[in-house]
C-alpha atoms as a PDB file:
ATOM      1  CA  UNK A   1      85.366 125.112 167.984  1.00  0.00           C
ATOM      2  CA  UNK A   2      84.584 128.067 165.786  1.00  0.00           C
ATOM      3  CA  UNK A   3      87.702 127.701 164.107  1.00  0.00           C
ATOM      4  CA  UNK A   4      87.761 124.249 163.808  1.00  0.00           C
ATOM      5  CA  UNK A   5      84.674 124.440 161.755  1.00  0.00           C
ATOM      6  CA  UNK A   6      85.815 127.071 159.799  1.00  0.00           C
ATOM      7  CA  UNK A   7      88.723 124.976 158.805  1.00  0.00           C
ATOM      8  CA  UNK A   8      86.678 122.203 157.946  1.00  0.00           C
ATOM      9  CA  UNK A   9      84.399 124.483 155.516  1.00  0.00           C
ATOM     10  CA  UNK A  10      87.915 126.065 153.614  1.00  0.00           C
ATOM     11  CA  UNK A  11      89.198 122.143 152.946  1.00  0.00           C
ATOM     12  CA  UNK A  12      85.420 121.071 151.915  1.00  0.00           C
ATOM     13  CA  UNK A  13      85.133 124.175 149.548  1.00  0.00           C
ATOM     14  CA  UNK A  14      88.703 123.723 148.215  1.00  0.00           C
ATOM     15  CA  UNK A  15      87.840 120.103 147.584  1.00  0.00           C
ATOM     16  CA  UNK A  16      84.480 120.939 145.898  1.00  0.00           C
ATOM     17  CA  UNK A  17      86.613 123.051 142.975  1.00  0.00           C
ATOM     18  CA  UNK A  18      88.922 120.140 142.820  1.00  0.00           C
ATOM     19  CA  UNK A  19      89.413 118.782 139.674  1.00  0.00           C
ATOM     20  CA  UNK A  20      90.926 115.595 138.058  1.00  0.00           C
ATOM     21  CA  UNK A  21      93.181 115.586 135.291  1.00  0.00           C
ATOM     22  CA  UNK A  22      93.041 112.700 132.677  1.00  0.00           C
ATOM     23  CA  UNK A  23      95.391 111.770 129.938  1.00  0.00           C
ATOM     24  CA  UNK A  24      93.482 110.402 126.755  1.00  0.00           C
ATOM     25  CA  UNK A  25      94.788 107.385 124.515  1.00  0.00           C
ATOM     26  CA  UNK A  26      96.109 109.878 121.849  1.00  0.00           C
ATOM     27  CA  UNK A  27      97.833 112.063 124.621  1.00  0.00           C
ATOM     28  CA  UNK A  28      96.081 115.129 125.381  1.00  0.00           C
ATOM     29  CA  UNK A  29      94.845 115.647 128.551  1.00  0.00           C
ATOM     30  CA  UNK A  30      91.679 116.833 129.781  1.00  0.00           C
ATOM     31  CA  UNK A  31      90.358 118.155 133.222  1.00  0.00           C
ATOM     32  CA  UNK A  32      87.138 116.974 134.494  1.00  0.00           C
ATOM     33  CA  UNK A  33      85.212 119.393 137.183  1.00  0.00           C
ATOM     34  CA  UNK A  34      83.071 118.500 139.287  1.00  0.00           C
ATOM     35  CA  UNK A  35      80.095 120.425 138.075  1.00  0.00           C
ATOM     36  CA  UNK A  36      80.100 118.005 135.598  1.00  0.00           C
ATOM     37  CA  UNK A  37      81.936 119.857 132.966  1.00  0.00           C
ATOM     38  CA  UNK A  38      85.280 119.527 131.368  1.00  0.00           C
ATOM     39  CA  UNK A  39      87.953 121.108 129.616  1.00  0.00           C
ATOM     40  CA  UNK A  40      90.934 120.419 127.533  1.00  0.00           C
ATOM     41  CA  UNK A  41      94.048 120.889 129.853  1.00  0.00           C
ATOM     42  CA  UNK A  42      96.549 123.446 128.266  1.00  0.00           C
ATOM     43  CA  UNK A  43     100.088 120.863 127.615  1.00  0.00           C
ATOM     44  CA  UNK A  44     103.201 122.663 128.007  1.00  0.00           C
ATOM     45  CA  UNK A  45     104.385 123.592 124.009  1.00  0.00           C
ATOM     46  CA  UNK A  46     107.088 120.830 123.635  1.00  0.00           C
ATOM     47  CA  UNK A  47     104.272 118.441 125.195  1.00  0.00           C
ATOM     48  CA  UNK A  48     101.706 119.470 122.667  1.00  0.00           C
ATOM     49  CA  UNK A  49     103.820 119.941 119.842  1.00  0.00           C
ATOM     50  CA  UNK A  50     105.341 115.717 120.185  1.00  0.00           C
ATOM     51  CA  UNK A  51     101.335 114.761 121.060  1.00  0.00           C
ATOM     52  CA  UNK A  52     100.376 116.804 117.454  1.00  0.00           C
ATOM     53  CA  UNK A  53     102.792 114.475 115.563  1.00  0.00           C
ATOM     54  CA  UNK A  54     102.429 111.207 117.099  1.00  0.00           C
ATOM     55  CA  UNK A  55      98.736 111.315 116.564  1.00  0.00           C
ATOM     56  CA  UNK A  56      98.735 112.868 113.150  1.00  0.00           C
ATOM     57  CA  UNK A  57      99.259 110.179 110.793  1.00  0.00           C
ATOM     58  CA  UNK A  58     100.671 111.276 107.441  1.00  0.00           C
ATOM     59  CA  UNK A  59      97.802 111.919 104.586  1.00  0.00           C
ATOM     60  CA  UNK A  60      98.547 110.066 101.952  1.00  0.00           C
ATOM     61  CA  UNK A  61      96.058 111.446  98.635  1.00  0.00           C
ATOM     62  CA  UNK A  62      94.626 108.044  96.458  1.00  0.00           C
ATOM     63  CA  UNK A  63      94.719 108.988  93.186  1.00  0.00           C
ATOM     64  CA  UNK A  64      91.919 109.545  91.100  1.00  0.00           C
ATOM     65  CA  UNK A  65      90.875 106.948  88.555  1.00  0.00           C
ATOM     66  CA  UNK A  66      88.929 108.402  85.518  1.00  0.00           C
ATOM     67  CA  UNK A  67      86.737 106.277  83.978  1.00  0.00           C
ATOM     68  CA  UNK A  68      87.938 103.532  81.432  1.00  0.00           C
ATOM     69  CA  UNK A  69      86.340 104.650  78.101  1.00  0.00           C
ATOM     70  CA  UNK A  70      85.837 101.858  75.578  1.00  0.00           C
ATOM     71  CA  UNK A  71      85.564 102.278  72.051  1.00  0.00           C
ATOM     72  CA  UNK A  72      84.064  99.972  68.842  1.00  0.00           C
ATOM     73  CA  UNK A  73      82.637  99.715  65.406  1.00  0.00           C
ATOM     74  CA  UNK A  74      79.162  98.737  65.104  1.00  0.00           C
ATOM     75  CA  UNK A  75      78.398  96.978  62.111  1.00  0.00           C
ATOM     76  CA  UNK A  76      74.336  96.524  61.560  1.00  0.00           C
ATOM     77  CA  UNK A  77      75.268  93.435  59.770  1.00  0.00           C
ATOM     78  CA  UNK A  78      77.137  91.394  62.167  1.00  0.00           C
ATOM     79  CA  UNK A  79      74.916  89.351  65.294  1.00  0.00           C
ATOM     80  CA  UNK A  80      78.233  89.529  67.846  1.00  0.00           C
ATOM     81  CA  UNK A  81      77.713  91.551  70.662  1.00  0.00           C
ATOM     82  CA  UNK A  82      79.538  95.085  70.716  1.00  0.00           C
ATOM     83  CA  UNK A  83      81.196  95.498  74.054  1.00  0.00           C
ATOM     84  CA  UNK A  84      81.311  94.544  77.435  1.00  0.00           C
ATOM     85  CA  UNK A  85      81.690  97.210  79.880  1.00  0.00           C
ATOM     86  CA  UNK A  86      82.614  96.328  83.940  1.00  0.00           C
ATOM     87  CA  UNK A  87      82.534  98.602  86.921  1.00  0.00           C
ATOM     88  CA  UNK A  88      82.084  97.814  90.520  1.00  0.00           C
ATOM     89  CA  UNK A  89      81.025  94.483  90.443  1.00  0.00           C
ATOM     90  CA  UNK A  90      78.384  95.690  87.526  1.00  0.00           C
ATOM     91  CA  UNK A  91      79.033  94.081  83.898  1.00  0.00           C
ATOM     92  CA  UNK A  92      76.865  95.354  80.888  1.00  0.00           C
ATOM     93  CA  UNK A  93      77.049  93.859  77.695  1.00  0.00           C
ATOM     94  CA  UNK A  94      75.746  95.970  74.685  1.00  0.00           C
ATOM     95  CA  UNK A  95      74.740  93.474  72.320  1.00  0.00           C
ATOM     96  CA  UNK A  96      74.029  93.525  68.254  1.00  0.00           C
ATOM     97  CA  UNK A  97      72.347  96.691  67.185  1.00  0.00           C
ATOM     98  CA  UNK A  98      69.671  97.017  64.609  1.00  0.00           C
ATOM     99  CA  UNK A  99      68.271  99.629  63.164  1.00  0.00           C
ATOM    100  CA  UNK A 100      64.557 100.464  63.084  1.00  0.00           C
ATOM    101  CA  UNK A 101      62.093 103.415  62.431  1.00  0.00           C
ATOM    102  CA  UNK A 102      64.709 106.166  62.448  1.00  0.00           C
ATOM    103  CA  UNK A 103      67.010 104.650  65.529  1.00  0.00           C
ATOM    104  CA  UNK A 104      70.014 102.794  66.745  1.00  0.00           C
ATOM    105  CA  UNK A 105      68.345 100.032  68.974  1.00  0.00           C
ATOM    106  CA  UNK A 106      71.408  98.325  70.877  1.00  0.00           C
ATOM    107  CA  UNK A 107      70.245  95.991  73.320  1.00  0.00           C
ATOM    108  CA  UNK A 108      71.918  95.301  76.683  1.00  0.00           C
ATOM    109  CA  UNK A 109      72.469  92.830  79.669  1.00  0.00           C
ATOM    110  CA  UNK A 110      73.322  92.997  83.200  1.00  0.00           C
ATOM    111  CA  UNK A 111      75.089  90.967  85.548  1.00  0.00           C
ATOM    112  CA  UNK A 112      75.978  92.024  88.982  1.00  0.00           C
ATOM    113  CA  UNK A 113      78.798  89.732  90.735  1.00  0.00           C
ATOM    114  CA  UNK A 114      79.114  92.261  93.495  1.00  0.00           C
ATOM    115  CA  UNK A 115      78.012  91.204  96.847  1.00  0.00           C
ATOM    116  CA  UNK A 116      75.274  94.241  97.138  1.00  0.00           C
ATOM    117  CA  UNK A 117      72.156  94.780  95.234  1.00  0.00           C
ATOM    118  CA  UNK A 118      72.071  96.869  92.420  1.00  0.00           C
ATOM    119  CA  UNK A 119      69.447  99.641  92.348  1.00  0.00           C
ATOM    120  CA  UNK A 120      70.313 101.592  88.879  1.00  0.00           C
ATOM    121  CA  UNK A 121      73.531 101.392  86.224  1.00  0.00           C
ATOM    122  CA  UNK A 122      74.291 104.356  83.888  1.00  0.00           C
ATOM    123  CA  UNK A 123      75.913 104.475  81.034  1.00  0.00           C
ATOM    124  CA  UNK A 124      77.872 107.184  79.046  1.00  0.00           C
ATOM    125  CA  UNK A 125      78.122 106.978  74.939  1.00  0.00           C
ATOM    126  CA  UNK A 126      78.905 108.743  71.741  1.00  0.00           C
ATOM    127  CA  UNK A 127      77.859 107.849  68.390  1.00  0.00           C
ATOM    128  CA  UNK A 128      80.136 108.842  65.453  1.00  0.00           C
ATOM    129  CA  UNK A 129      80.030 108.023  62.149  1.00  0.00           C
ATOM    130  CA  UNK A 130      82.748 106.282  60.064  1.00  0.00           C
ATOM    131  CA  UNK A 131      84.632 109.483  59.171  1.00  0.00           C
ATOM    132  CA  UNK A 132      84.373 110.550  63.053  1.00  0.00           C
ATOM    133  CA  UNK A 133      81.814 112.914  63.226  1.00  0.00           C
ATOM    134  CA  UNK A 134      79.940 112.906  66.580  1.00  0.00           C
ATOM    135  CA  UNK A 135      76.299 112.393  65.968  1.00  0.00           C
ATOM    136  CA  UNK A 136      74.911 111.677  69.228  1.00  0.00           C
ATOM    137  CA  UNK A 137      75.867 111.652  73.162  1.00  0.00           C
ATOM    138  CA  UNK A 138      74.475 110.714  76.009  1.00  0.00           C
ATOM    139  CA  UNK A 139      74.043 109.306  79.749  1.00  0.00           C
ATOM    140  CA  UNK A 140      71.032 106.355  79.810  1.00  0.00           C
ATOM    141  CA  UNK A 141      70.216 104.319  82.766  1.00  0.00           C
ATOM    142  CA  UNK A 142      70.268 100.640  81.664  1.00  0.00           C
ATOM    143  CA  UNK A 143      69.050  99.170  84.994  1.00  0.00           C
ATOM    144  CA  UNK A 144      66.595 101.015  86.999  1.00  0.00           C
ATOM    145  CA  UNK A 145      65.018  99.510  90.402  1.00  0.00           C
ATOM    146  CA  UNK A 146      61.648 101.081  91.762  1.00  0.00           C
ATOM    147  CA  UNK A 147      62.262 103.140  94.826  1.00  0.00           C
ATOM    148  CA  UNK A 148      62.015 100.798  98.170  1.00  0.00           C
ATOM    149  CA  UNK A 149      60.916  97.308  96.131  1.00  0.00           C
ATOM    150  CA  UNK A 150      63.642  94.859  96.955  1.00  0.00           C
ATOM    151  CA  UNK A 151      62.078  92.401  94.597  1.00  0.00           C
ATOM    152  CA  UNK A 152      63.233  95.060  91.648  1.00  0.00           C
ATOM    153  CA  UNK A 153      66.757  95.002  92.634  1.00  0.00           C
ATOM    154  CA  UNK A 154      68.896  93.503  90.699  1.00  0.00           C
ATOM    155  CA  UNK A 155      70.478  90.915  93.263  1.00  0.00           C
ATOM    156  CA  UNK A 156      73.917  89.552  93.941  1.00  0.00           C
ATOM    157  CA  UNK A 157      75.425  87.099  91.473  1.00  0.00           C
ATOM    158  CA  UNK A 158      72.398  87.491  89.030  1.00  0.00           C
ATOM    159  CA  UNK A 159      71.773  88.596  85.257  1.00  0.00           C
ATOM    160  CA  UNK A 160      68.872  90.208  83.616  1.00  0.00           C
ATOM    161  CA  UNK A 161      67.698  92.207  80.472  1.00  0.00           C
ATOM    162  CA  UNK A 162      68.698  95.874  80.722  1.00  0.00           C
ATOM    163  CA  UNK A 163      67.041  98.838  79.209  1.00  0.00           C
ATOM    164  CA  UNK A 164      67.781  99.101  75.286  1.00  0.00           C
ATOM    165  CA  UNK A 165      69.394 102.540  73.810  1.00  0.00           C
ATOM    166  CA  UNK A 166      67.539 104.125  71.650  1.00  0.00           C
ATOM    167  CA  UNK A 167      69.212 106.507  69.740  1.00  0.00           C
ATOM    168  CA  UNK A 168      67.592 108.620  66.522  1.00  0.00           C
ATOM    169  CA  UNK A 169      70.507 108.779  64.093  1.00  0.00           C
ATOM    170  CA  UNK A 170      70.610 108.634  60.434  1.00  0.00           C
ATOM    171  CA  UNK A 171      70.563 105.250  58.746  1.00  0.00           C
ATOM    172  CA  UNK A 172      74.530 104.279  57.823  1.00  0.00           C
ATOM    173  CA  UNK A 173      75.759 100.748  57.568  1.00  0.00           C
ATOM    174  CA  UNK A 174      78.406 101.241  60.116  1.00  0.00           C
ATOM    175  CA  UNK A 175      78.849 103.711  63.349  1.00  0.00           C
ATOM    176  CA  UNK A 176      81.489 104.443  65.949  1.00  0.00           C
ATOM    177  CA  UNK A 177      80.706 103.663  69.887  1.00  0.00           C
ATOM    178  CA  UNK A 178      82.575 105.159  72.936  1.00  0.00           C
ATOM    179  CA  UNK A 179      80.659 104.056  76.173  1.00  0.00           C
ATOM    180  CA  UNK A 180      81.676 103.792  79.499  1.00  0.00           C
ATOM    181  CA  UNK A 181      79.536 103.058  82.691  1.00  0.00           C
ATOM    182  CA  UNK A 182      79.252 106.277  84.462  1.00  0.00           C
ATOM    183  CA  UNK A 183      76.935 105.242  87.797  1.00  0.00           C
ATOM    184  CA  UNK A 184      76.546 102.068  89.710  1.00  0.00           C
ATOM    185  CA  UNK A 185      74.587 102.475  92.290  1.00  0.00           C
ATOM    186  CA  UNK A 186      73.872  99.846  94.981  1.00  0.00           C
ATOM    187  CA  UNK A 187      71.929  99.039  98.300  1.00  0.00           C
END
């Protein structure tokens, strides 16, 4: 009897350290104790090495897109707007400048045909004159939301008034524009 129990208690303590061994979708395996732990199961080298490349999928790098720069003459005397600038869904239009007390006033517009709302819209510029000198540069944020009002956003498939740039030049007749929109951000 004594050593039929004892037999008994080597099988139940051999099955207590027992552990399962389970093969995941991507083909490692794992081993799952029952303590309620687990460890990854050690694959023989030719094993591991076929599992590294059929779940590796090949990187393949996007490439970066930089920014698309526009350029134009602004002419104080002509009423046509000066350039339209699109990004993301986001299209700003910077309309006829004037010039007043010391600055370049150009006024803009907004329209966001994205599907998101749009929370704030920077733009990039430099001002040259006709002969190319820079005067001015800069980074302005034509559309800005308040923080956490919805009814500030500027919402999908809408238009609205932007923020003008104001920039203190001296007066000439004609000026050079470069702009670009450097940050749409949405919610």
């Amino acid at each position: 009897m004594k050593t039929m129990i004892s037999a008994l208690l080597l099988v139940w303590a051999s099955m207590s350290q027992a552990s399962e061994l389970v093969t995941l979708k991507d083909g490692r395996q794992i081993q799952i104790n029952n303590d309620f732990t687990w460890q990854y199961a050690q694959p023989q080298k030719k094993e591991a090495i076929e599992a590294v490349t059929k779940s590796t999928p090949a990187v393949v790098a996007a490439p970066i897109v930089q920014p698309k720069i526009q350029g134009t003459t602004v002419d104080l005397s002509s009423n046509k707007p000066l350039l339209q600038l699109s990004d993301s869904g986001v299209d700003v239009v910077l309309n006829a400048a004037n010039y007043s007390y010391g600055e370049l006033v150009i006024p803009t517009a907004i329209t966001n045909q994205s599907r998101q709302s749009v929370i704030q819209v920077q733009i990039q510029w430099s001002l040259y004159d006709e002969q190319g000198n820079r005067l001015q540069e800069g980074n302005n944020a034509v559309w800005q939301s308040i923080k956490r009002m919805g009814d500030t956003y500027l919402r999908p498939q809408t238009a609205a008034d932007g923020k003008a740039l104001h920039i203190a030049v001296p007066s000439h007749n004609r000026y050079q524009l470069k702009a670009t929109i450097s940050a749409v951000e949405t919610r």
